[in-house]
Protein backbone atom coordinates (compact mmCIF):
# COMPACT_ATOMS: atom_id res chain seq x y z
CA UNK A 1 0.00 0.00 0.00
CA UNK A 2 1.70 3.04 -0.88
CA UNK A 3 1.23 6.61 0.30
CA UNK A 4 -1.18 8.40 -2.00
CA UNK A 5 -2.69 5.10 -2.01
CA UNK A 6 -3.64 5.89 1.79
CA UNK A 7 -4.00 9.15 1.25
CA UNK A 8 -6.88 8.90 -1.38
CA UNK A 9 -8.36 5.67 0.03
CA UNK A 10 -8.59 7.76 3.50
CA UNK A 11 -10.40 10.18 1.66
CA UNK A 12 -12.99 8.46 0.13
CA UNK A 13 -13.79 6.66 3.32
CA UNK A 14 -13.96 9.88 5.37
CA UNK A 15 -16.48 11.35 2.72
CA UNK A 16 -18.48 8.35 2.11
CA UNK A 17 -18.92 6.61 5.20
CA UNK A 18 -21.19 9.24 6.39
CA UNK A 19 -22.96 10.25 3.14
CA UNK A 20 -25.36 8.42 1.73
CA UNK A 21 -23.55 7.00 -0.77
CA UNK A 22 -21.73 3.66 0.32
CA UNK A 23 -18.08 3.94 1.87
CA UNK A 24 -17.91 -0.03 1.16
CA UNK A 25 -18.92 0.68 -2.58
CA UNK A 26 -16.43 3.89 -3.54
CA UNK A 27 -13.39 1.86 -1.54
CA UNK A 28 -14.11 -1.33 -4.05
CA UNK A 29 -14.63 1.14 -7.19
CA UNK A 30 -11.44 3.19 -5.98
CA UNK A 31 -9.37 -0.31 -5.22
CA UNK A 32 -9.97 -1.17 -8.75
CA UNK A 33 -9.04 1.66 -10.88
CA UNK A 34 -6.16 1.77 -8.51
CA UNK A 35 -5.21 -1.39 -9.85
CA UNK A 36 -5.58 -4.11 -7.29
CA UNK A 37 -6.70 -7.53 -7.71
CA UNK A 38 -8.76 -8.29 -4.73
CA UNK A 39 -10.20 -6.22 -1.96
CA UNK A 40 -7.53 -5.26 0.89
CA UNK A 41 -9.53 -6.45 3.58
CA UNK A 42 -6.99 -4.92 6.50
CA UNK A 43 -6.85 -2.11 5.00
CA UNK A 44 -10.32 -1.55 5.13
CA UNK A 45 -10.36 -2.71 8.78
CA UNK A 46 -8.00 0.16 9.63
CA UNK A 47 -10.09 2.94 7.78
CA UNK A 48 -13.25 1.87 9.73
CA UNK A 49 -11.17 2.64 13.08
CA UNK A 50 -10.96 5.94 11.67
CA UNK A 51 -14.42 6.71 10.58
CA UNK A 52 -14.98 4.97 14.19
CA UNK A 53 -13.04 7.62 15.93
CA UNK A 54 -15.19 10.34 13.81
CA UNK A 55 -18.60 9.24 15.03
CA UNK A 56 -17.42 8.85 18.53
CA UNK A 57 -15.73 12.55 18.75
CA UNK A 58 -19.09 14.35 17.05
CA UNK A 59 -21.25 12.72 19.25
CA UNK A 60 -19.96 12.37 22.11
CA UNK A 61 -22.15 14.63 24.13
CA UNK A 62 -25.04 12.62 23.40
CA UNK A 63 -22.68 9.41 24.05
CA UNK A 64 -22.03 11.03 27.47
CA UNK A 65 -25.79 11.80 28.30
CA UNK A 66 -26.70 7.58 27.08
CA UNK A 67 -24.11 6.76 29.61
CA UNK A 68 -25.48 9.31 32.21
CA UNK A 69 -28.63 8.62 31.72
CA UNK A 70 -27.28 4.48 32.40
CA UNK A 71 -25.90 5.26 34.97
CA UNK A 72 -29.02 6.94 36.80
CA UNK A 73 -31.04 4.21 35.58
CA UNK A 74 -28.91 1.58 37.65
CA UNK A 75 -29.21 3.78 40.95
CA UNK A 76 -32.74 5.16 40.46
CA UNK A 77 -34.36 1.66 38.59
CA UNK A 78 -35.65 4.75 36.58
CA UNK A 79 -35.37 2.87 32.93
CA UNK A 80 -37.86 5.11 30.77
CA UNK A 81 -35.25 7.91 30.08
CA UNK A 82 -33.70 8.51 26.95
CA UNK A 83 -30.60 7.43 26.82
CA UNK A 84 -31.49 3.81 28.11
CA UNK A 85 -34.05 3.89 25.51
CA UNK A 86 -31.71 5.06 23.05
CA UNK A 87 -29.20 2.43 24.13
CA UNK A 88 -32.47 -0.68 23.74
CA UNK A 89 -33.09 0.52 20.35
CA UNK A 90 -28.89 0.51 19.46
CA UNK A 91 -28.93 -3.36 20.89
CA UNK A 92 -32.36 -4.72 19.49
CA UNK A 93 -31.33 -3.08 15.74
CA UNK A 94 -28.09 -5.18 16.02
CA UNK A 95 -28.79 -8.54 16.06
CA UNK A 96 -30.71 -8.38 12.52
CA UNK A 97 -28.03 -6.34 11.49
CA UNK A 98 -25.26 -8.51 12.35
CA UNK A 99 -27.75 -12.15 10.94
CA UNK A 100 -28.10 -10.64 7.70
CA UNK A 101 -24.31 -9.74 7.00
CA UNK A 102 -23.31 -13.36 7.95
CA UNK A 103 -25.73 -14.28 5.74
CA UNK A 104 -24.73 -12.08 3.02
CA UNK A 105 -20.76 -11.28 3.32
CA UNK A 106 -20.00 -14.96 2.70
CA UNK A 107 -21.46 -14.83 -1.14
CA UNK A 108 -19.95 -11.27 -2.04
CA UNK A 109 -16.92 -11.99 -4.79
CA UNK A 110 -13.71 -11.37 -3.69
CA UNK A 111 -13.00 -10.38 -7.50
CA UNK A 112 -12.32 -7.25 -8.01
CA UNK A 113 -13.94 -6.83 -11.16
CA UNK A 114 -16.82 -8.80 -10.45
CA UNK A 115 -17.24 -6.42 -7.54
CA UNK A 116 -16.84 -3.40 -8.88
CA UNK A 117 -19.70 -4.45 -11.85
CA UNK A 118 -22.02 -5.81 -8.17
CA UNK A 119 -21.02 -2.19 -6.75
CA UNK A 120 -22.36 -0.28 -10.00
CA UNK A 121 -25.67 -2.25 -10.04
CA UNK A 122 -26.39 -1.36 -6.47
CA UNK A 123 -25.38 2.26 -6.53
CA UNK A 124 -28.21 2.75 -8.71
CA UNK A 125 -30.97 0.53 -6.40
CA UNK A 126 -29.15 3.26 -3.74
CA UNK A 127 -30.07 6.41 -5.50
CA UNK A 128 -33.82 4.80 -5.66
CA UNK A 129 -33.83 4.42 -1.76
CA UNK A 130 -32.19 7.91 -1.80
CA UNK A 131 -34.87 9.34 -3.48
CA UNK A 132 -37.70 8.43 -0.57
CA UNK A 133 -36.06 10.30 1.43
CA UNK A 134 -37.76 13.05 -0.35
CA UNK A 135 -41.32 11.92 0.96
CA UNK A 136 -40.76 11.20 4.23
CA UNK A 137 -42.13 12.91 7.00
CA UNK A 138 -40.73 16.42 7.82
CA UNK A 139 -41.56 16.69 12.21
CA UNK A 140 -41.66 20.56 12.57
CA UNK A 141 -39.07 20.76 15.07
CA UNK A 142 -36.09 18.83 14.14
CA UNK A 143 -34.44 18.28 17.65
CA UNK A 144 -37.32 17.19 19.55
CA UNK A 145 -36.22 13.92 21.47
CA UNK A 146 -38.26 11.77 19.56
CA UNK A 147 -36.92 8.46 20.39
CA UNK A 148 -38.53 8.52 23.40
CA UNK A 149 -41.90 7.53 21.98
CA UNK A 150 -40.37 5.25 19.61
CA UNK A 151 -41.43 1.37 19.89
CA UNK A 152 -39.07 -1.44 20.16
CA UNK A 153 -40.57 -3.40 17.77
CA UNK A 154 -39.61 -1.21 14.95
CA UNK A 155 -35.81 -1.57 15.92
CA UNK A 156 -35.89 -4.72 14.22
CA UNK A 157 -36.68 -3.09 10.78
CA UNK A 158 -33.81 -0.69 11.47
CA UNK A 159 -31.41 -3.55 11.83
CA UNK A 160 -33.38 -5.39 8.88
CA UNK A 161 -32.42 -1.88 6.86
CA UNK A 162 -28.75 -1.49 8.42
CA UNK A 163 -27.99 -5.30 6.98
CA UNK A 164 -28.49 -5.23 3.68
CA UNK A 165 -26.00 -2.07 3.62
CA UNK A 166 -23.73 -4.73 3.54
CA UNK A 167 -23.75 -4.96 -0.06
CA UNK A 168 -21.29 -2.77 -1.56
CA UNK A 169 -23.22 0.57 -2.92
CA UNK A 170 -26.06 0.16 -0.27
CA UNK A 171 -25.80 3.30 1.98
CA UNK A 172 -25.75 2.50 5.74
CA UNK A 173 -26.32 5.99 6.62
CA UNK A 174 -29.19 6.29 3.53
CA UNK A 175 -30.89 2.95 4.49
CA UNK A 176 -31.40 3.75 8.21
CA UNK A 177 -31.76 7.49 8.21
CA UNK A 178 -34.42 7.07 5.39
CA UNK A 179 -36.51 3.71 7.76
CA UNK A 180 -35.88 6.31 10.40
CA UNK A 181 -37.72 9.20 8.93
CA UNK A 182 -40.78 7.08 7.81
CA UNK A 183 -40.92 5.56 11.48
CA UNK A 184 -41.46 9.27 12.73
CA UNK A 185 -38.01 10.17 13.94
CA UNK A 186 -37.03 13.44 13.89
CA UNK A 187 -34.10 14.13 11.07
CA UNK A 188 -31.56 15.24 13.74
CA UNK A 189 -32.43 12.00 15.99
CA UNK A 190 -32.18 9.76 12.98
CA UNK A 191 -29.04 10.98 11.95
CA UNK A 192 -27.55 10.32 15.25
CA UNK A 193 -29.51 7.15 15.94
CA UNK A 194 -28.24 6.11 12.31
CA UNK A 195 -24.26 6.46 13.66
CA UNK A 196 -24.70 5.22 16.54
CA UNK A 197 -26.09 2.41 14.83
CA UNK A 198 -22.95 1.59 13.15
CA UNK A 199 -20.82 1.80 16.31
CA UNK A 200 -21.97 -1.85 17.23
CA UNK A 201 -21.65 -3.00 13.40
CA UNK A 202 -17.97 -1.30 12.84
CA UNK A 203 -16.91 -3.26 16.30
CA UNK A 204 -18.47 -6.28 15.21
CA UNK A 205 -17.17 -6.12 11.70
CA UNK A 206 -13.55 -5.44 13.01
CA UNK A 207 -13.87 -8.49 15.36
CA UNK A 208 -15.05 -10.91 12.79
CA UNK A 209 -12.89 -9.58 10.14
CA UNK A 210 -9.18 -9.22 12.01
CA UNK A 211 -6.93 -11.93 11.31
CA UNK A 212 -3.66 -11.94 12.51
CA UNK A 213 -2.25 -13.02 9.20
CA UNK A 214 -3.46 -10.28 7.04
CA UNK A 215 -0.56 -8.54 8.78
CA UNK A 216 1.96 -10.65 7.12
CA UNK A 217 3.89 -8.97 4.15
CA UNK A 218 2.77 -5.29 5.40
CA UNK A 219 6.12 -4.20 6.68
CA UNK A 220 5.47 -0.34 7.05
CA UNK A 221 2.62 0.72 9.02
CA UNK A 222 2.63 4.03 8.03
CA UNK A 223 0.41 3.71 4.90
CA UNK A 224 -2.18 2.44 7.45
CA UNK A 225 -1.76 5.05 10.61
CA UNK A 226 -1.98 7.91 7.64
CA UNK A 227 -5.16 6.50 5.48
CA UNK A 228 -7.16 6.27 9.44
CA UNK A 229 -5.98 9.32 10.62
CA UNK A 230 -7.08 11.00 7.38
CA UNK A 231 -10.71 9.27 7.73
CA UNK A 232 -11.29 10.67 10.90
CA UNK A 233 -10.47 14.10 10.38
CA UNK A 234 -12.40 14.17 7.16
CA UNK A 235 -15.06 12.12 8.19
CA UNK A 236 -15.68 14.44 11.25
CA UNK A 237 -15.84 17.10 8.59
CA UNK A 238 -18.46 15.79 6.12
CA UNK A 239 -20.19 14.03 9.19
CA UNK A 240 -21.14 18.09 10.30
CA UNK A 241 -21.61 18.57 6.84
CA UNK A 242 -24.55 15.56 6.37
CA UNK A 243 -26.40 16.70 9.68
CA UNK A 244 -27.02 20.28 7.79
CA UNK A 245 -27.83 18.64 4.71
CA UNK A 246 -30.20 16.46 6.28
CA UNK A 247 -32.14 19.11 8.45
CA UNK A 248 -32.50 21.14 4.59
CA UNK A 249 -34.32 18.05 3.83
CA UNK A 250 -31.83 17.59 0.52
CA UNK A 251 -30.50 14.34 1.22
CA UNK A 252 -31.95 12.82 -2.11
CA UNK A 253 -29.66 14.66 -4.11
CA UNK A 254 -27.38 12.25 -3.41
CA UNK A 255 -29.50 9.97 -5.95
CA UNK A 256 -28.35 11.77 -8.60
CA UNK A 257 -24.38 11.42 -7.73
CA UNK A 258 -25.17 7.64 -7.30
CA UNK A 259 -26.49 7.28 -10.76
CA UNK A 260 -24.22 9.41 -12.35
CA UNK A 261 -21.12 7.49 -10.47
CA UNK A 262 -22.62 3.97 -11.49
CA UNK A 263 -23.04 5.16 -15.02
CA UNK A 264 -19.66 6.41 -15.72
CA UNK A 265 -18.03 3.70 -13.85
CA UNK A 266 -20.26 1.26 -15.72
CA UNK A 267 -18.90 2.95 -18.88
CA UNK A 268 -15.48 2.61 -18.12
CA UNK A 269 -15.36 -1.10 -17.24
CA UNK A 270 -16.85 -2.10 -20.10
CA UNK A 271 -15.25 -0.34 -22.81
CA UNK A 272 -11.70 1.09 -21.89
């Protein structure tokens, strides 16, 4: 891995782990055209780490009021506050979440090509989801704590709509935020819940994922320190920059980029 190799790879998962436009999709796309011949699967690890550190840094307020709000619960036997409730929904959502990539990860090619035509075919299906976004409901006041009123049963359909993100060109973020939106949630409170969402689903992803021997032939560990440092610090940036989007109610634009990116990609695969 060399350095602009990191550089740009850190990049593109800083930028696209957040919007709605599949991190795991641009890194295959970008992989290829950069040459390689199968998916660098550590390397991938490490940039998660650093979108990781992103999502913990933005929100770590509301991180500190769930564990406050634990906390109280333990002492007081108080459970019907909002960061306990918060913290239900996070564990519920999870277990579909992490079925349905078992399921699914196993069949994905590890061919680059082959991947990169799989990625193209479900950025478009992506800019279709994108585009509900557009009719969802719009709750007048955007940071409202409405999680509170939010039933537990629907949790599983978030983790039903985190799961199949883990195609490459599904949109974590666009899946969730979008179920999240038609299930009455505020667009502040379903960006958050969204990210907060993937905390459990990065961790889980690193631990079935890390292998010992993918570190075998990687003699310089800068490449790998530089690509995660760079996908925090930009992923904090367009992180801020999706919550503003998303309260202007113009997160389907994204639709657009998708179908234009599949297109061109498309395009280039099969006649350069």
């Amino acid at each position: 891995m060399s350095i602009l190799a990191a550089i740009i790879l850190g990049l593109i998962q800083g930028a696209t782990e957040f919007l709605p436009v599949s991190s795991s999709g641009h890194l295959a796309l970008a992989q290829f055209f950069l040459g390689a011949e199968e998916p660098n699967r550590l390397f991938d690890i490490v940039l998660h780490v650093g979108t990781l550190i992103a999502i913990v840094a933005f929100y770590r307020r509301e991180i500190w009021e769930i564990l406050r709000d634990l906390k109280e619960a333990m002492v007081e036997r108080e459970f019907n506050k909002w960061g306990v409730r918060l913290t239900v929904i996070v564990l519920i959502a999870s277990f579909p979440t992490a079925i349905i990539g078992l399921l699914i990860e196993k069949y994905l090619p590890k061919d680059i090509t082959t991947l990169a035509y799989l990625v193209c075919g479900f950025l478009i299906l992506n800019g279709f989801i994108l585009v509900l976004n557009r009719f969802a409901p719009h709750p007048e006041i955007n940071d409202e704590k409405t999680l509170i009123r939010f039933p537990y049963w629907k949790s599983i359909l978030l983790g039903i709509a985190q799961g199949f993100a883990v195609f490459p060109g599904i949109s974590r973020s666009g899946t969730t935020i979008t179920a999240a939106l038609f299930f009455g949630i505020s667009r502040t409170e379903a960006a958050m819940l969204s990210f907060l969402l993937s905390i459990p689903a990065i961790l889980g992803a690193l631990i079935l994922k890390f292998d010992v021997d993918m570190f075998a032939g990687n003699d310089s560990a800068t490449p790998f320190l530089l690509g995660a440092a760079i996908a925090a610090v930009s992923g904090y940036a367009f992180l801020s920059a999706l919550v503003a989007l998303l309260k202007k109610a113009k997160f389907h634009y994204f639709a657009w980029y998708c179908w234009g990116l599949a297109a061109m990609c498309l395009s280039f695969i099969l006649f350069a």
